[in-house]
Protein backbone atom coordinates (compact mmCIF):
# COMPACT_ATOMS: atom_id res chain seq x y z
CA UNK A 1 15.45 -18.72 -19.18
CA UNK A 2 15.98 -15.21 -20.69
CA UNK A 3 13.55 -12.19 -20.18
CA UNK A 4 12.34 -9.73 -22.42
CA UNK A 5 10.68 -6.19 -22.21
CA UNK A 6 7.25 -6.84 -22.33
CA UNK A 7 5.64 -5.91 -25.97
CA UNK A 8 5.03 -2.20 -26.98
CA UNK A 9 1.34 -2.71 -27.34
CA UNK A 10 0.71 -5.15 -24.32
CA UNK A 11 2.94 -2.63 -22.31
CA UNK A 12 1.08 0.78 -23.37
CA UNK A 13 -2.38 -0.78 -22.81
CA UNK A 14 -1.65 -1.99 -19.25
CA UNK A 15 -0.64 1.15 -18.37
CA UNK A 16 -3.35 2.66 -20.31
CA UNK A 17 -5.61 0.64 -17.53
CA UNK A 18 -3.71 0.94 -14.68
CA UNK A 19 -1.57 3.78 -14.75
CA UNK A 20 1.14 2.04 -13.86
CA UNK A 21 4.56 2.55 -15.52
CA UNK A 22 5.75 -0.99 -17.01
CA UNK A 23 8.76 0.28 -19.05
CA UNK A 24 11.34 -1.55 -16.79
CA UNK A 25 9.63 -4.89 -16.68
CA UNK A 26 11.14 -8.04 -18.21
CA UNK A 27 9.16 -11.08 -18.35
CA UNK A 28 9.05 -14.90 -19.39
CA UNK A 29 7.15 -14.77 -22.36
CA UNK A 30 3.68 -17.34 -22.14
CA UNK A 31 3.94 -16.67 -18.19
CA UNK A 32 0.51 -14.38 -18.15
CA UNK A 33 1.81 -12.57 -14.86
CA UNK A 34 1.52 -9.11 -16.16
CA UNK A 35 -1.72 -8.47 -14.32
CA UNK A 36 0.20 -9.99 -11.17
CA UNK A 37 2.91 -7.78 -11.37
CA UNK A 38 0.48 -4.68 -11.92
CA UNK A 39 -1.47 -5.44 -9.11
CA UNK A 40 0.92 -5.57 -6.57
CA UNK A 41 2.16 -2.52 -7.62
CA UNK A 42 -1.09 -0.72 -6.99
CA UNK A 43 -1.04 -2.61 -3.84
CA UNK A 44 -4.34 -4.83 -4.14
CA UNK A 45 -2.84 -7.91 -3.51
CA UNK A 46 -2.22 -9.08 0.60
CA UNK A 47 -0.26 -11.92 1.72
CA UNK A 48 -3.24 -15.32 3.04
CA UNK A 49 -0.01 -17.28 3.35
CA UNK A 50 3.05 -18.02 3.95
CA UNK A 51 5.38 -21.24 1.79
CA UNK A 52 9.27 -21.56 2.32
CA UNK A 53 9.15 -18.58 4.92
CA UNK A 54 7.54 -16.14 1.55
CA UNK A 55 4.29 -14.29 1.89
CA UNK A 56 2.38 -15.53 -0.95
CA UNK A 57 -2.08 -15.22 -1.82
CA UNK A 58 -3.52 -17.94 -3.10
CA UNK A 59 -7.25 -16.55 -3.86
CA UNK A 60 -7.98 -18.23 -6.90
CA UNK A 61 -9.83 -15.06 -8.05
CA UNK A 62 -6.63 -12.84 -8.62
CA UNK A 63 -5.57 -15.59 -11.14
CA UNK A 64 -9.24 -14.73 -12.91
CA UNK A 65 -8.46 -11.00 -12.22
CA UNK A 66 -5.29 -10.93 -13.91
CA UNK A 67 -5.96 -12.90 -16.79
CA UNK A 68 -9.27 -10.09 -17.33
CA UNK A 69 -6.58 -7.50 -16.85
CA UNK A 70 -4.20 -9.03 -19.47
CA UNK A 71 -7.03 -9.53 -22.24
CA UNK A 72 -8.01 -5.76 -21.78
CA UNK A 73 -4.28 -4.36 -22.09
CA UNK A 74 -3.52 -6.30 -25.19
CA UNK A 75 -7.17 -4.63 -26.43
CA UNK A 76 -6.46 -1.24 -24.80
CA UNK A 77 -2.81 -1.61 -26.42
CA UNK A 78 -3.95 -2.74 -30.61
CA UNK A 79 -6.92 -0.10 -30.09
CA UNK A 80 -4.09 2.71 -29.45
CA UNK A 81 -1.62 1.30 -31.83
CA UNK A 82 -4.72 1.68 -34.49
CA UNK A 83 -6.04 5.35 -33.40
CA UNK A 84 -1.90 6.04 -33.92
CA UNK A 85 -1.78 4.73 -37.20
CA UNK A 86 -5.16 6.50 -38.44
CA UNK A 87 -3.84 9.67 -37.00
CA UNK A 88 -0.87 9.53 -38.83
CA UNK A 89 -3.07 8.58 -42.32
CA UNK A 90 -5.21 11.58 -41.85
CA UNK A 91 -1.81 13.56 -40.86
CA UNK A 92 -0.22 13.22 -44.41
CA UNK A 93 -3.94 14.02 -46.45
């Protein structure tokens, strides 16, 4: 299955929240592990287990987490993408 870069508006409004720099991520698209990836990043998420010899968590509240995180960046990301685009309206008046 081919990745993608993640889209402009999802990427600037995760980073808007996190501070993290996404540009060089590629994902499956409908996988909703953005907030995963961003997370371990910033280094909140420790291993609780361990399957096939990989350190894994399985807290069922970083799934929760990261789906909050994911719903904020894509309104973080159209909430930028509209201040642009009214900034550039009052530009040309």
């Amino acid at each position: 299955m081919a990745t993608k870069p993640l889209p402009v508006g999802l990427r600037q409004g995760m980073e808007r929240i996190s501070g993290v720099n996404l540009q060089r991520v590629r994902v499956h698209y409908n996988s909703h592990k953005l907030g995963h990836v961003v997370k371990q990043k910033m280094g909140m998420v420790e291993p609780t287990m361990e399957v096939n010899g990989v350190a894994v968590n399985d807290d069922p509240r970083l799934e929760q987490h990261a789906t909050e995180l994911g719903e904020m960046a894509v309104k973080v990301g159209q909430a930028g993408r509209n201040f642009e685009h009214a900034s550039q309206s009052t530009a040309r008046l």
